[in-house]
Protein backbone atom coordinates (compact mmCIF):
# COMPACT_ATOMS: atom_id res chain seq x y z
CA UNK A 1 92.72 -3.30 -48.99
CA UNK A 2 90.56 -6.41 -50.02
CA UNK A 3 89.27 -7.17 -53.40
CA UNK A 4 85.86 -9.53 -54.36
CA UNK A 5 85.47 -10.39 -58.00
CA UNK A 6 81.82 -10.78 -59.48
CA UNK A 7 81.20 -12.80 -62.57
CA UNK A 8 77.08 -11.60 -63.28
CA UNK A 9 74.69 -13.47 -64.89
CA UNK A 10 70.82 -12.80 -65.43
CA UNK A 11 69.97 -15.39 -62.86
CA UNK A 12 72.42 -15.56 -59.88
CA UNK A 13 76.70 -14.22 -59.41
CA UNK A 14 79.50 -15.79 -58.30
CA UNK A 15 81.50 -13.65 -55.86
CA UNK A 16 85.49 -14.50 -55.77
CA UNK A 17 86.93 -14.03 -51.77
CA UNK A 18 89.94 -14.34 -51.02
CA UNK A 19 89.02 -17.55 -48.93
CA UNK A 20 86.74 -18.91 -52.17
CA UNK A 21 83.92 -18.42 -54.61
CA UNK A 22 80.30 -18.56 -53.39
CA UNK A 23 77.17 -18.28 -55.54
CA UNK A 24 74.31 -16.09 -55.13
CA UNK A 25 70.91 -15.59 -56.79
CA UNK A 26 70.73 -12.31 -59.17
CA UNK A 27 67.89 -10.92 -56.78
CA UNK A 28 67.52 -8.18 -53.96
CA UNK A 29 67.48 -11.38 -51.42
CA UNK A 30 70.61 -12.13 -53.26
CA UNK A 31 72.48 -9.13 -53.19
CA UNK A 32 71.22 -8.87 -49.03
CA UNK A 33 73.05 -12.40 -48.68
CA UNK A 34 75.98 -11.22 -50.11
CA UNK A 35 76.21 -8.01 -48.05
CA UNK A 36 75.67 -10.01 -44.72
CA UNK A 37 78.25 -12.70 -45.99
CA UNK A 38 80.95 -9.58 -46.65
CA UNK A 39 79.99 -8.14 -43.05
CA UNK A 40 80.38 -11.88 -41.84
CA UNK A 41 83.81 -12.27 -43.30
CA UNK A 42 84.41 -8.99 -41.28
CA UNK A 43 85.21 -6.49 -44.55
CA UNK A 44 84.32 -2.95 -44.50
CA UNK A 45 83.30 -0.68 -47.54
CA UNK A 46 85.77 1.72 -46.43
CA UNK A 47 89.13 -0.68 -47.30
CA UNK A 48 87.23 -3.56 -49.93
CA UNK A 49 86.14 -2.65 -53.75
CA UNK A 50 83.92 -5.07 -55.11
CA UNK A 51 84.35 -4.88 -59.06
CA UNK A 52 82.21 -6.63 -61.34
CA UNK A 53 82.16 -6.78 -65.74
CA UNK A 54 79.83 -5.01 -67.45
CA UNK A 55 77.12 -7.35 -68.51
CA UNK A 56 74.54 -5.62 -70.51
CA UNK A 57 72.16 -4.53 -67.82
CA UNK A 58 72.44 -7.72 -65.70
CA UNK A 59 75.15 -6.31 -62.76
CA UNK A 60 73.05 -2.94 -62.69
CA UNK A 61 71.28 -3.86 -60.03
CA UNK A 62 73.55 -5.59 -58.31
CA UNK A 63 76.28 -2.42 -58.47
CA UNK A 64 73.24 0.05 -57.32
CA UNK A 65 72.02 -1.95 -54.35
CA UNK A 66 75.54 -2.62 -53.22
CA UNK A 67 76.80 1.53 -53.74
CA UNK A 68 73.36 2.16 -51.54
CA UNK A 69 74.40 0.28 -49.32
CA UNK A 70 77.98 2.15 -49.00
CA UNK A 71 80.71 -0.19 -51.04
CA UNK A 72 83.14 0.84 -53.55
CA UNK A 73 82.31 -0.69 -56.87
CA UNK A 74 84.47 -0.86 -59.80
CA UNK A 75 83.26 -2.11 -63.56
CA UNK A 76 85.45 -3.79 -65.80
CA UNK A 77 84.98 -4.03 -69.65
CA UNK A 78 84.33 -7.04 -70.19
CA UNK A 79 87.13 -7.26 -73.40
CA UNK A 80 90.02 -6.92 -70.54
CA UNK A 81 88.55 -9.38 -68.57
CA UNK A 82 88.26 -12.06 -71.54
CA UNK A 83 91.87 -11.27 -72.56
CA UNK A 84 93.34 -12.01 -69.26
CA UNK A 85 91.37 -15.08 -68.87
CA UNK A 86 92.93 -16.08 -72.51
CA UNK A 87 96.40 -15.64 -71.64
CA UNK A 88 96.13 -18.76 -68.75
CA UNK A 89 96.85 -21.87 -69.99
CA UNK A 90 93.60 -23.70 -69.52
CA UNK A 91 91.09 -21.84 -70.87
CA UNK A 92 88.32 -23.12 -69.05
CA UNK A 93 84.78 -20.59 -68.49
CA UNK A 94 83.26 -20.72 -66.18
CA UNK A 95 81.45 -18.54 -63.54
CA UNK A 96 83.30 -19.12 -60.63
CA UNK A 97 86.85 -18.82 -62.42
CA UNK A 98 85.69 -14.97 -64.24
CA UNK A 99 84.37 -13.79 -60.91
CA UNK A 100 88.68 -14.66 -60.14
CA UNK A 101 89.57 -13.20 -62.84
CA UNK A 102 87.67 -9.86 -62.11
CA UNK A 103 89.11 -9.90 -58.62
CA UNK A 104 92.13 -10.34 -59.90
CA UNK A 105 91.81 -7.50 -62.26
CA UNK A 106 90.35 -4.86 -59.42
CA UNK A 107 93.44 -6.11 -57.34
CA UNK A 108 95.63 -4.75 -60.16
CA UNK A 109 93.40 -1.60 -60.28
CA UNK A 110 91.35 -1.91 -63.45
CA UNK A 111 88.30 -0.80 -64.14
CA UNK A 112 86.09 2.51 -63.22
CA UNK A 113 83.62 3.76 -59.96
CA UNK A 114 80.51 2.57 -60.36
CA UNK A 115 78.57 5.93 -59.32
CA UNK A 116 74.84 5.86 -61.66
CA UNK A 117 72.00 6.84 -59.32
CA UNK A 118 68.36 5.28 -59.93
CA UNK A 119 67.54 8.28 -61.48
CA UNK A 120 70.71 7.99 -63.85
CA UNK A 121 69.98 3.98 -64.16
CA UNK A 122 65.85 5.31 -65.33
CA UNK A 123 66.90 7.55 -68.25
CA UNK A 124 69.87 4.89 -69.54
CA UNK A 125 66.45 2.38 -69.35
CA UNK A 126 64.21 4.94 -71.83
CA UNK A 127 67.23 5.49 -74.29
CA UNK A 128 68.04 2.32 -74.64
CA UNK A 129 64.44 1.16 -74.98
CA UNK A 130 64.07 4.50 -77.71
CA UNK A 131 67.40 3.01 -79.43
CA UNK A 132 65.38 -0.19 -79.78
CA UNK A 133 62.10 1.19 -81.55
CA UNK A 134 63.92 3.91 -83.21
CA UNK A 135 64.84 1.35 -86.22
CA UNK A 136 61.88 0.23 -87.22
CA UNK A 137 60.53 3.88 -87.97
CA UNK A 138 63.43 5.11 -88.77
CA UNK A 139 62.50 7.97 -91.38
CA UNK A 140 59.14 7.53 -90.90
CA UNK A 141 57.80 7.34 -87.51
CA UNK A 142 60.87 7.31 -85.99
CA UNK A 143 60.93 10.87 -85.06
CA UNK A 144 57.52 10.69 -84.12
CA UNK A 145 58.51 8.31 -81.52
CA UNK A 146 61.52 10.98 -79.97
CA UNK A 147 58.96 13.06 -79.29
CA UNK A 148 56.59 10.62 -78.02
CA UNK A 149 58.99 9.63 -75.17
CA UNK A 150 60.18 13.02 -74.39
CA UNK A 151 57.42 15.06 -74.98
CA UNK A 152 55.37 15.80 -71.91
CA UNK A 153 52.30 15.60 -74.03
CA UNK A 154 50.77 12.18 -73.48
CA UNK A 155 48.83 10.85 -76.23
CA UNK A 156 50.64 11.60 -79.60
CA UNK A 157 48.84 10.39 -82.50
CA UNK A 158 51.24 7.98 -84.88
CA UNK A 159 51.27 7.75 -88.15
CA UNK A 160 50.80 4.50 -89.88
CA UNK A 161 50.10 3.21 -86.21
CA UNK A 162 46.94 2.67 -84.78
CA UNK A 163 45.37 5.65 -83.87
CA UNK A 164 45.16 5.62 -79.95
CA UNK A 165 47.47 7.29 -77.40
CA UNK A 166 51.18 6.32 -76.98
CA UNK A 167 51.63 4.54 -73.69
């Protein structure tokens, strides 16, 4: 069984073999360079599980494109990750040395199966943007909102909002 370690960040990754740690860019041309340099280093989705922390939505895509594409993927909370890389000695952060540390941690068996779909991935998107606009209403047009998003009635007049349609 092989294990890759991802540290994530909004821009690019670092990806922890067990021959090194190369960097990639956080885009789809990204995530195809990292398939083709897995296939290169002749691994297989069938024995490897690439695990990765949970960054806020930063490694979603990342963990979709690479399940579409057939590999295991495991996420790791991201409070186990930062306690094993406190217990070392040095405590030095930096991408290349968490994207070890999470390799490290999927060798050992930790974390869970990445298995969201798109579809999954779209309404995670709309509650979390709801969460986000829910608090400034709150009580007022708050609920208004809820329905807004859900409802499949398009325009919904607001109150204390301008009155055109919610988009």
């Amino acid at each position: 069984m092989h294990h890759i370690g991802i540290d994530v960040s909004k821009s690019d990754f670092y990806a922890s073999f067990t021959s090194g740690t190369r960097k990639f860019e956080n885009t789809p041309g990204g995530f195809a360079a990292f398939i083709q340099a897995l296939q290169k280093a002749h691994l297989a989705p069938a024995d490897t599980t690439i695990g990765t922390e949970a960054t806020g939505a930063y490694h979603l895509p990342l963990c979709s494109a690479l399940t579409h594409a057939g590999w295991r993927v495991s996420v790791i909370n991201p409070l186990i990750t930062s306690r094993l890389a406190k217990s070392r000695v040095r405590h030095v952060k930096t991408g290349e040395k968490d994207a070890e540390v999470v390799r490290r941690l999927v060798a050992a068996g930790d974390g869970y199966l990445f298995l969201d779909t798109p579809e999954i991935l779209a309404l995670k998107a709309l509650v979390s943007q709801r969460e986000g606009l829910v608090p400034f209403g709150k009580g007022e047009i708050g609920e208004d909102l809820t329905v807004a998003f859900f409802s499949p009635i398009a325009s919904i007049a607001l109150p204390r909002c301008a009155n055109e349609p919610f988009r």
